[in-house]
N, C-alpha and C. Protein backbone atom coordinates (compact mmCIF):
# COMPACT_ATOMS: atom_id res chain seq x y z
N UNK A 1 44.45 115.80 193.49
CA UNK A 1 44.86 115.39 194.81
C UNK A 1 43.77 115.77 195.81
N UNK A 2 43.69 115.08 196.83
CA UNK A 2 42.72 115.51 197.77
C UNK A 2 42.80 116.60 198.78
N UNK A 3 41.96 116.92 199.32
CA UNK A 3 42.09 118.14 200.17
C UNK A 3 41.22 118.07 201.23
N UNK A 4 41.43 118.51 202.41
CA UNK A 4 41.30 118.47 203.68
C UNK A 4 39.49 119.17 203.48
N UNK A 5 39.22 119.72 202.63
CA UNK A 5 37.74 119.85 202.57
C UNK A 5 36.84 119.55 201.82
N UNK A 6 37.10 118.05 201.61
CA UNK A 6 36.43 117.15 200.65
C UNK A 6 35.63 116.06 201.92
N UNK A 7 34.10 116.15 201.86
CA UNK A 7 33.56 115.53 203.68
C UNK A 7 33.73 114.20 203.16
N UNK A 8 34.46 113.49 202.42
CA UNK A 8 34.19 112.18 201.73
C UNK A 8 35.32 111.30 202.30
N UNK A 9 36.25 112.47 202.30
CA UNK A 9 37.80 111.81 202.71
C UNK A 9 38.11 112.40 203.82
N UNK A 10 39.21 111.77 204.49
CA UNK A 10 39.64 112.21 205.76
C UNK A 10 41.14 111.56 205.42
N UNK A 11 41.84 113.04 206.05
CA UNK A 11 43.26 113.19 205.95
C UNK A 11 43.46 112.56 207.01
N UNK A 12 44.29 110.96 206.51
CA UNK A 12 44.60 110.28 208.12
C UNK A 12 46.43 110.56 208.72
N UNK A 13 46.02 111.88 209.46
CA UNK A 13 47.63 112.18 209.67
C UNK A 13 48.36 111.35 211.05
N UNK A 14 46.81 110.89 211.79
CA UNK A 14 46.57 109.91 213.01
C UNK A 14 48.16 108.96 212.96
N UNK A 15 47.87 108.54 211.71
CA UNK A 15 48.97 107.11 211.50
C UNK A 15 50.68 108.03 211.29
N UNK A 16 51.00 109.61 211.20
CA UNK A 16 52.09 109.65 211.30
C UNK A 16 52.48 110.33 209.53
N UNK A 17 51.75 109.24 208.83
CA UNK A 17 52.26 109.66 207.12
C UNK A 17 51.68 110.67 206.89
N UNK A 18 51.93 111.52 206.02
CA UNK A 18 51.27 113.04 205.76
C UNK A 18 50.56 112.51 204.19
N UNK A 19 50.82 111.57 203.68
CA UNK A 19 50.41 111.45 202.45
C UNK A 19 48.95 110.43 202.01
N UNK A 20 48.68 109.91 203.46
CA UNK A 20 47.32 109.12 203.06
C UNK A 20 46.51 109.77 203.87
N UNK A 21 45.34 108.99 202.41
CA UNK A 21 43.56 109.77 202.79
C UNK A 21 42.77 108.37 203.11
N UNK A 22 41.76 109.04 204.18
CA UNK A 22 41.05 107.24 203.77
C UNK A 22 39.42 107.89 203.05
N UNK A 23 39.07 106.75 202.22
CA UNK A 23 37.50 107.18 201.41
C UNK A 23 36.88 106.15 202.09
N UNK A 24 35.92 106.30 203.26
CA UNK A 24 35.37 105.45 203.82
C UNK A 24 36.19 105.08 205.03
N UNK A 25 35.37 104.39 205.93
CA UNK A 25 36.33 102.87 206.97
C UNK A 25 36.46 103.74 207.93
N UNK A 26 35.64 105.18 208.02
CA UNK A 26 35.64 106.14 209.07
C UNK A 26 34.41 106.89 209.70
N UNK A 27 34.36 107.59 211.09
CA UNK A 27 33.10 107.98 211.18
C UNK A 27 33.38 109.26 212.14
N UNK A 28 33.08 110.10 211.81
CA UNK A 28 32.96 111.59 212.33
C UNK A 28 32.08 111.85 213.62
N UNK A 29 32.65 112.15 214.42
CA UNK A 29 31.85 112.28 215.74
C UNK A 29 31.93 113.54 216.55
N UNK A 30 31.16 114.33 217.21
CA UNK A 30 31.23 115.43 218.05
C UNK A 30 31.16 114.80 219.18
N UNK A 31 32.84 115.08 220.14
CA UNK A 31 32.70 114.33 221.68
C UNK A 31 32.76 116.00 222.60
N UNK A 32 32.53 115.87 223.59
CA UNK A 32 32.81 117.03 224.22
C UNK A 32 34.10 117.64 224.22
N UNK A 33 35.40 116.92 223.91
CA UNK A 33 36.62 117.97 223.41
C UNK A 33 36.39 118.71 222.31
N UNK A 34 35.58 118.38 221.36
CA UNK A 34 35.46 118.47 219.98
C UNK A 34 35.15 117.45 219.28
N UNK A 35 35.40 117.65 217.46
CA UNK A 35 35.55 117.02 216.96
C UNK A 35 36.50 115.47 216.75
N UNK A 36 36.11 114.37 216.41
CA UNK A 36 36.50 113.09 216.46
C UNK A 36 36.47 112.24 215.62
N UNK A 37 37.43 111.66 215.28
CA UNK A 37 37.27 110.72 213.91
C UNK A 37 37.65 109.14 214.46
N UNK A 38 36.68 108.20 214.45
CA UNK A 38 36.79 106.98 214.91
C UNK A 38 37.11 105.84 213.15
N UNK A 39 38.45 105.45 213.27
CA UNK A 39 38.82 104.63 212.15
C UNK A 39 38.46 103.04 212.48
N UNK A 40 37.25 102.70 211.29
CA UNK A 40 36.99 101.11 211.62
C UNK A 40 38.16 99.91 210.96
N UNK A 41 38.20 99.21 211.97
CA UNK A 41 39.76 98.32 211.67
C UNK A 41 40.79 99.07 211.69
N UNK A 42 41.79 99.74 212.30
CA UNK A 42 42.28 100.49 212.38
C UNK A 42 43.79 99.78 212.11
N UNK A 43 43.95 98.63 213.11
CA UNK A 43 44.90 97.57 212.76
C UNK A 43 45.30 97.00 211.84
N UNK A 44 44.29 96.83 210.91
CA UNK A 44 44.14 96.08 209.73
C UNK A 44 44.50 97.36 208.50
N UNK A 45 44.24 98.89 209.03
CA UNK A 45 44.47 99.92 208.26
C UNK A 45 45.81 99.92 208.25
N UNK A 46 46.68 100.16 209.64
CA UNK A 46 48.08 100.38 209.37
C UNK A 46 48.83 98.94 208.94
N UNK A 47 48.40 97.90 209.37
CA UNK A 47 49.21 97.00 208.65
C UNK A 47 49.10 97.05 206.76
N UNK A 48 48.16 97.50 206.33
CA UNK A 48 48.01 97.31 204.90
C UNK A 48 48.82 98.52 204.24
N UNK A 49 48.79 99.50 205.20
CA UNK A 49 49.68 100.75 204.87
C UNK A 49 51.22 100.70 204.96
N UNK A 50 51.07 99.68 205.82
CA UNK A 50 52.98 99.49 205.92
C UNK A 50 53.44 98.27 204.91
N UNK A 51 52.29 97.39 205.00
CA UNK A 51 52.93 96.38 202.88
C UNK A 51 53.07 97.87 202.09
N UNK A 52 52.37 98.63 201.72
CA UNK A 52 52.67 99.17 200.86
C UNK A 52 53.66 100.18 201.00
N UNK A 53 53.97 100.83 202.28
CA UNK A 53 55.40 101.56 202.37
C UNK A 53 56.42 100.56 201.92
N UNK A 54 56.33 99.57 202.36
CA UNK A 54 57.48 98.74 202.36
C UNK A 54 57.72 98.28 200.81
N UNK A 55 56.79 98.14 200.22
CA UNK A 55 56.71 97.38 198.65
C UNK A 55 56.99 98.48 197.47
N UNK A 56 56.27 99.95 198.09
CA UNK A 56 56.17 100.67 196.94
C UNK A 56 56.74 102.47 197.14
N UNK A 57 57.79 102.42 198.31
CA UNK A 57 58.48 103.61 198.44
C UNK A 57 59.97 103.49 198.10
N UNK A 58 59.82 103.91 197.20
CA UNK A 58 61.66 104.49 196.65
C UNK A 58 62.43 104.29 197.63
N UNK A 59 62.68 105.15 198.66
CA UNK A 59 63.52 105.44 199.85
C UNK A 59 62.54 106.13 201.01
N UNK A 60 62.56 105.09 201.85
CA UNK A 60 62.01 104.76 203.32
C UNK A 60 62.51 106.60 203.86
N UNK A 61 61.50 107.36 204.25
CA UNK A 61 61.58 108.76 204.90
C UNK A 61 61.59 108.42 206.63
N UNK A 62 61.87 109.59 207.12
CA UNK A 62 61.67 109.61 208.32
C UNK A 62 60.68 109.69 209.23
N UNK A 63 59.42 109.63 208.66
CA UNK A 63 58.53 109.53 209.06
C UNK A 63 57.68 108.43 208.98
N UNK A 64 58.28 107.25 207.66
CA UNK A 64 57.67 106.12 207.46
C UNK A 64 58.53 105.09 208.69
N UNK A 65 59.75 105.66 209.05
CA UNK A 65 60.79 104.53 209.57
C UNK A 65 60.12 104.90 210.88
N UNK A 66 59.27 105.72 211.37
CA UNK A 66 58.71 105.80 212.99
C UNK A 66 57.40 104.97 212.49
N UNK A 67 56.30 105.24 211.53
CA UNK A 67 55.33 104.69 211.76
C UNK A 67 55.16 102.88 211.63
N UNK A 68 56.63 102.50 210.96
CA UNK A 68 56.86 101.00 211.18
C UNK A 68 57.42 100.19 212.07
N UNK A 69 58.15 101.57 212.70
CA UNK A 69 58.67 101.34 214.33
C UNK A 69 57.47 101.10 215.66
N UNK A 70 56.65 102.14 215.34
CA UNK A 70 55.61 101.70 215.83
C UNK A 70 54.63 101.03 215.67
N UNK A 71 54.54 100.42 214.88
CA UNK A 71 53.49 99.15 214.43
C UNK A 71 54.25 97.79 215.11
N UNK A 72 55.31 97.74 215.22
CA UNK A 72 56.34 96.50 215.41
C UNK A 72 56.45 96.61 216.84
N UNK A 73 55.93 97.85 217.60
CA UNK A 73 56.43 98.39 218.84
C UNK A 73 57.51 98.01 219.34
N UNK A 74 58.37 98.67 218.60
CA UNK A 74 60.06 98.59 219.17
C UNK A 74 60.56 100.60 219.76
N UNK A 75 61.55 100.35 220.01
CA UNK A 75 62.11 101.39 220.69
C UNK A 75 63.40 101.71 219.41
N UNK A 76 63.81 103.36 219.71
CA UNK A 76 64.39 103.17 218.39
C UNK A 76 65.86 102.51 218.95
N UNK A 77 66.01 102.43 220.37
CA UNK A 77 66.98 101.61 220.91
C UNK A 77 67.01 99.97 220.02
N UNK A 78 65.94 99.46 220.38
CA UNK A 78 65.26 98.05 219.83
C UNK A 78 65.97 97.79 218.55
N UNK A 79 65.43 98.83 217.55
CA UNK A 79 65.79 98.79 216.06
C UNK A 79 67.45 99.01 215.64
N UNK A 80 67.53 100.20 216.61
CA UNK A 80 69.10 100.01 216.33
C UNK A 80 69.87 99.27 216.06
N UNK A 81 69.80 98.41 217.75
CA UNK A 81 70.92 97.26 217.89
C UNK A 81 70.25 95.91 216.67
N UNK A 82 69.01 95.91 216.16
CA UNK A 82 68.72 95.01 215.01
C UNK A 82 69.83 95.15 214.04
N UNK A 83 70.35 96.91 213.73
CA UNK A 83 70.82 97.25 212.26
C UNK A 83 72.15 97.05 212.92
N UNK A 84 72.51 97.26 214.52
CA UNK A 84 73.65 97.01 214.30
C UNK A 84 74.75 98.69 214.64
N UNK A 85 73.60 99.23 215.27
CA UNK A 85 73.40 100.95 215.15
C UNK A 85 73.06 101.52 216.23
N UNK A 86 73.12 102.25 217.00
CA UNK A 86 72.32 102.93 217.89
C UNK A 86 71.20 103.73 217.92
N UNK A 87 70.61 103.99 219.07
CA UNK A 87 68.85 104.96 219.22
C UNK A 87 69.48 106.17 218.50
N UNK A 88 70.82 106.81 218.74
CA UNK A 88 70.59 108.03 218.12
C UNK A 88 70.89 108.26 216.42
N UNK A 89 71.24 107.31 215.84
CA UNK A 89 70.88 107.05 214.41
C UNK A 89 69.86 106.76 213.79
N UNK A 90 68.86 105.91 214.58
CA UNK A 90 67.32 105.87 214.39
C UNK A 90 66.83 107.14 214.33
N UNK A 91 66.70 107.97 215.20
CA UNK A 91 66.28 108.95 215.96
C UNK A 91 66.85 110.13 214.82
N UNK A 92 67.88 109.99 214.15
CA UNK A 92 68.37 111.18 213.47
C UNK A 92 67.60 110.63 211.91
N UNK A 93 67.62 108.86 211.78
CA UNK A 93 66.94 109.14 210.45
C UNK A 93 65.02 109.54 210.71
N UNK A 94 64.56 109.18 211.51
CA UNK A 94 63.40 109.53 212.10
C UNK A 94 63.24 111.74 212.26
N UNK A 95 64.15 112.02 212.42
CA UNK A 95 63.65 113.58 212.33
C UNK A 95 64.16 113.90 211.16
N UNK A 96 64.69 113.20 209.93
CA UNK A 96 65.51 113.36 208.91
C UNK A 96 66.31 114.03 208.79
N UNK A 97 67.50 114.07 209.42
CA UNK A 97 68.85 114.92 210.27
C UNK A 97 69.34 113.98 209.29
N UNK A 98 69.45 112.71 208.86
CA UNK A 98 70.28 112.18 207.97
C UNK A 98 69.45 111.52 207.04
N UNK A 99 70.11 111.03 206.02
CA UNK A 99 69.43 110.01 205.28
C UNK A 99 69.62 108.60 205.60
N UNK A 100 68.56 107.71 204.92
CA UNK A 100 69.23 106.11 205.66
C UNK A 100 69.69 105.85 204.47
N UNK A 101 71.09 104.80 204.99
CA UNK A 101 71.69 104.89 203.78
C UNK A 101 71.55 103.21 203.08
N UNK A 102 71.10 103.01 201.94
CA UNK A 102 70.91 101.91 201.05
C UNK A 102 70.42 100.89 201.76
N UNK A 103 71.65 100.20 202.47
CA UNK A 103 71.48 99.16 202.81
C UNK A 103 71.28 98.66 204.45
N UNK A 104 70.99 100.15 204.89
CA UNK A 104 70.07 100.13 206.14
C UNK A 104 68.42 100.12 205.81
N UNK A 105 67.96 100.93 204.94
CA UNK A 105 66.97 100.68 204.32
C UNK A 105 66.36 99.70 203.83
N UNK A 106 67.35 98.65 202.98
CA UNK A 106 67.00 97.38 202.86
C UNK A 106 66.40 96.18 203.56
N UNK A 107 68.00 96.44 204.85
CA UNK A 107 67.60 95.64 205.88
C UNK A 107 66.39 95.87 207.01
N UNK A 108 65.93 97.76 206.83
CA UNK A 108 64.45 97.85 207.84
C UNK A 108 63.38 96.95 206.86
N UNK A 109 63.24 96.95 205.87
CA UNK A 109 62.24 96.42 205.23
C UNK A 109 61.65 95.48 205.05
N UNK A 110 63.06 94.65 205.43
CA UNK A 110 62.98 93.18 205.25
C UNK A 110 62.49 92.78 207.52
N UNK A 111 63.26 93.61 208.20
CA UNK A 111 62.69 93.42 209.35
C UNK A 111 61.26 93.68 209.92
N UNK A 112 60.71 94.34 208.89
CA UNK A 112 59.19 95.30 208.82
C UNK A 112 58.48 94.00 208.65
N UNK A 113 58.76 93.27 207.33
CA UNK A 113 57.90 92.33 206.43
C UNK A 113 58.10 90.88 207.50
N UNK A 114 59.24 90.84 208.02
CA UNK A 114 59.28 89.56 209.23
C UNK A 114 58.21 89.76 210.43
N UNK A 115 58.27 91.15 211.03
CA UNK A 115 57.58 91.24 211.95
C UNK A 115 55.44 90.98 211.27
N UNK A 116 55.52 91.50 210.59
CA UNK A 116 53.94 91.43 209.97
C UNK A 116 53.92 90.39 209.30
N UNK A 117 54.90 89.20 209.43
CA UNK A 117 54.55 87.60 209.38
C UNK A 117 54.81 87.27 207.77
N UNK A 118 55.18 88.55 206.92
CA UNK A 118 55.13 88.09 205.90
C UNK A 118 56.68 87.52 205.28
N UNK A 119 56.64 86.73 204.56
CA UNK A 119 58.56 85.69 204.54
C UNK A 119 58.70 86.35 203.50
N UNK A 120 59.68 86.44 203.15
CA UNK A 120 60.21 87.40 201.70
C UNK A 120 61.92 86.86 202.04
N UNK A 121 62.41 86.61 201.22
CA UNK A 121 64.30 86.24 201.02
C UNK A 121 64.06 87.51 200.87
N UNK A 122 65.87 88.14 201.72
CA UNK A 122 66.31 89.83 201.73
C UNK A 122 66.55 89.79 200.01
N UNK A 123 67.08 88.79 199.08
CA UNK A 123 67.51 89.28 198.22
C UNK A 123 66.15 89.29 196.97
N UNK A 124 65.10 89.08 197.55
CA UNK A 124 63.97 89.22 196.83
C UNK A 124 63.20 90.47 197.17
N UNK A 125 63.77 91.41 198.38
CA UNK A 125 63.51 92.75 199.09
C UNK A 125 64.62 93.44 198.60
N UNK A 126 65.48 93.23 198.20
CA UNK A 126 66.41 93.83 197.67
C UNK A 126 66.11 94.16 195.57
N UNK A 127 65.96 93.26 195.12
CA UNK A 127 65.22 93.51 193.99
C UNK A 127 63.90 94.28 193.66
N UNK A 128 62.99 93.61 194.90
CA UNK A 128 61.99 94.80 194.70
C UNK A 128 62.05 96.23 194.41
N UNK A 129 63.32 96.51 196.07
CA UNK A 129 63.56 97.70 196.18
C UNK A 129 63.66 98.49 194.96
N UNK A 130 65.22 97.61 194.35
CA UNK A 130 66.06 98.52 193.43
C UNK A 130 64.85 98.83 191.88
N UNK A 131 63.91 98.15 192.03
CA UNK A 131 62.65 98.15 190.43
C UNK A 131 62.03 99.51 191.33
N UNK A 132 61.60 99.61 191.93
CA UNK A 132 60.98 100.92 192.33
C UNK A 132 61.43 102.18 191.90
N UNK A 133 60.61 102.46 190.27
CA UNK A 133 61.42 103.79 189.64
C UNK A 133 60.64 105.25 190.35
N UNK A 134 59.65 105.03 191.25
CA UNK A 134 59.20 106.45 191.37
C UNK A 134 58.53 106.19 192.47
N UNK A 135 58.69 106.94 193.30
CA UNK A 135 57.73 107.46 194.58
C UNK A 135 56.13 107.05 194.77
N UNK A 136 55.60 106.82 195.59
CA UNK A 136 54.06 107.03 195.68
C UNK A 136 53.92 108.34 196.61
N UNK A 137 53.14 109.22 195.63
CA UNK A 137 52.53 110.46 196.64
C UNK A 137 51.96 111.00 197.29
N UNK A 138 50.56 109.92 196.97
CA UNK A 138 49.35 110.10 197.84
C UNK A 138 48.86 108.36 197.60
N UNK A 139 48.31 107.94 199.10
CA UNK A 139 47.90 106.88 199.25
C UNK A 139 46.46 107.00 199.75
N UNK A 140 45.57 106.30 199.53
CA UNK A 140 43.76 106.32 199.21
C UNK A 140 43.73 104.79 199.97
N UNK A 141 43.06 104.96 201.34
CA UNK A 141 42.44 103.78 201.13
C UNK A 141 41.29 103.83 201.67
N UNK A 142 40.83 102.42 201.29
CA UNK A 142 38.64 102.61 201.37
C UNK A 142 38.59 100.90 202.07
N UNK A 143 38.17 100.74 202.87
CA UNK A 143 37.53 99.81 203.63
C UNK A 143 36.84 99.25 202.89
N UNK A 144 37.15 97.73 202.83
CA UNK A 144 36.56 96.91 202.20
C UNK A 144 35.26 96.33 202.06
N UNK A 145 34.74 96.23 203.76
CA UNK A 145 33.62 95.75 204.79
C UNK A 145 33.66 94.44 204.83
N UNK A 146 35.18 93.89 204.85
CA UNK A 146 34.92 92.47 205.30
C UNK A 146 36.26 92.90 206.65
N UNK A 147 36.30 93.61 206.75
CA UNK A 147 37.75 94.05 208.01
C UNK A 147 39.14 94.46 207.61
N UNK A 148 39.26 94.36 206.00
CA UNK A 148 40.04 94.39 205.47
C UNK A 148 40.24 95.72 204.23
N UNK A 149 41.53 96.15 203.77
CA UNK A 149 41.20 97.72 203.48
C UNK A 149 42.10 97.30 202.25
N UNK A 150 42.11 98.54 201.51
CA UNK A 150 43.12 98.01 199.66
C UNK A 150 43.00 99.39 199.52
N UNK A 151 44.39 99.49 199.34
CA UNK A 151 45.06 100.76 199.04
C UNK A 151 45.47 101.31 197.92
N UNK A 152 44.88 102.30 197.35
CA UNK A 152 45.17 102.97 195.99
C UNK A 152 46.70 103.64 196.09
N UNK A 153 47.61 103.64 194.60
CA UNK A 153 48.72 104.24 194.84
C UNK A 153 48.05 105.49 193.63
N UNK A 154 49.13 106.70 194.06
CA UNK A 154 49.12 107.41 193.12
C UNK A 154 50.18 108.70 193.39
């Protein structure tokens, strides 16, 4: 697994997930606050990071359901009334005070994959889901150099 003192990789905690590194697609800078890490395509980073939350996580955490909240820039008011729910059920699965349960999970996923343009039938997000026998633990990604990034699971 990687570690925070490897100069190759950089722990991108920027985006919210505690579990991805990027190898490359980054550049280290001394500004007068300090230290600075400038991510190239940065847009193109979190959208490729959220196909793969969405495609290849068991059960959506509370920290993935903010960083897709914010990619979509909704409010967790916004998302609520989508599920049908209120801000403070967002907000409780977001500090993980609860779990989300099945088929709230389902339905963020499938609202995730609408907003980032991609069409998927819920009951073809629903199959995915349920084949997902194991977690991803650490996510790797490396900049392609055409603007575009591909993400290692592991």
């Amino acid at each position: 697994m990687a570690t925070m003192n490897e100069p190759n990789l950089h722990h991108y905690v920027e985006s919210g997930l505690d579990y991805v590194w990027l190898a490359g697609g980054f550049v280290r800078e001394e500004t007068p606050y300090g230290a600075a890490v400038m991510v190239e395509n940065a847009t193109a980073l979190d959208r490729a990071l959220a196909d793969v939350v969405i495609r290849h996580r068991r059960h959506l955490t509370g920290q993935e359901i903010r960083f897709l909240r914010g990619l979509v820039d909704l409010t967790q008011d916004e998302l609520g009334k989508l599920l049908g729910k209120d801000a403070q059920s967002v907000a409780r699965w977001e500090r993980s005070k609860t779990r989300i349960p099945p088929t709230e999970d389902r339905a963020l996923r499938q609202i995730f994959l609408e907003y980032l343009g991609i069409q998927q039938r819920f009951t073809d997000t629903t199959r995915q889901v349920a084949a997902i026998d194991k977690d991803v633990d650490v996510l790797t990604a490396r900049e392609s150099g055409n603007g575009s990034w591909s993400i290692a699971l592991s």
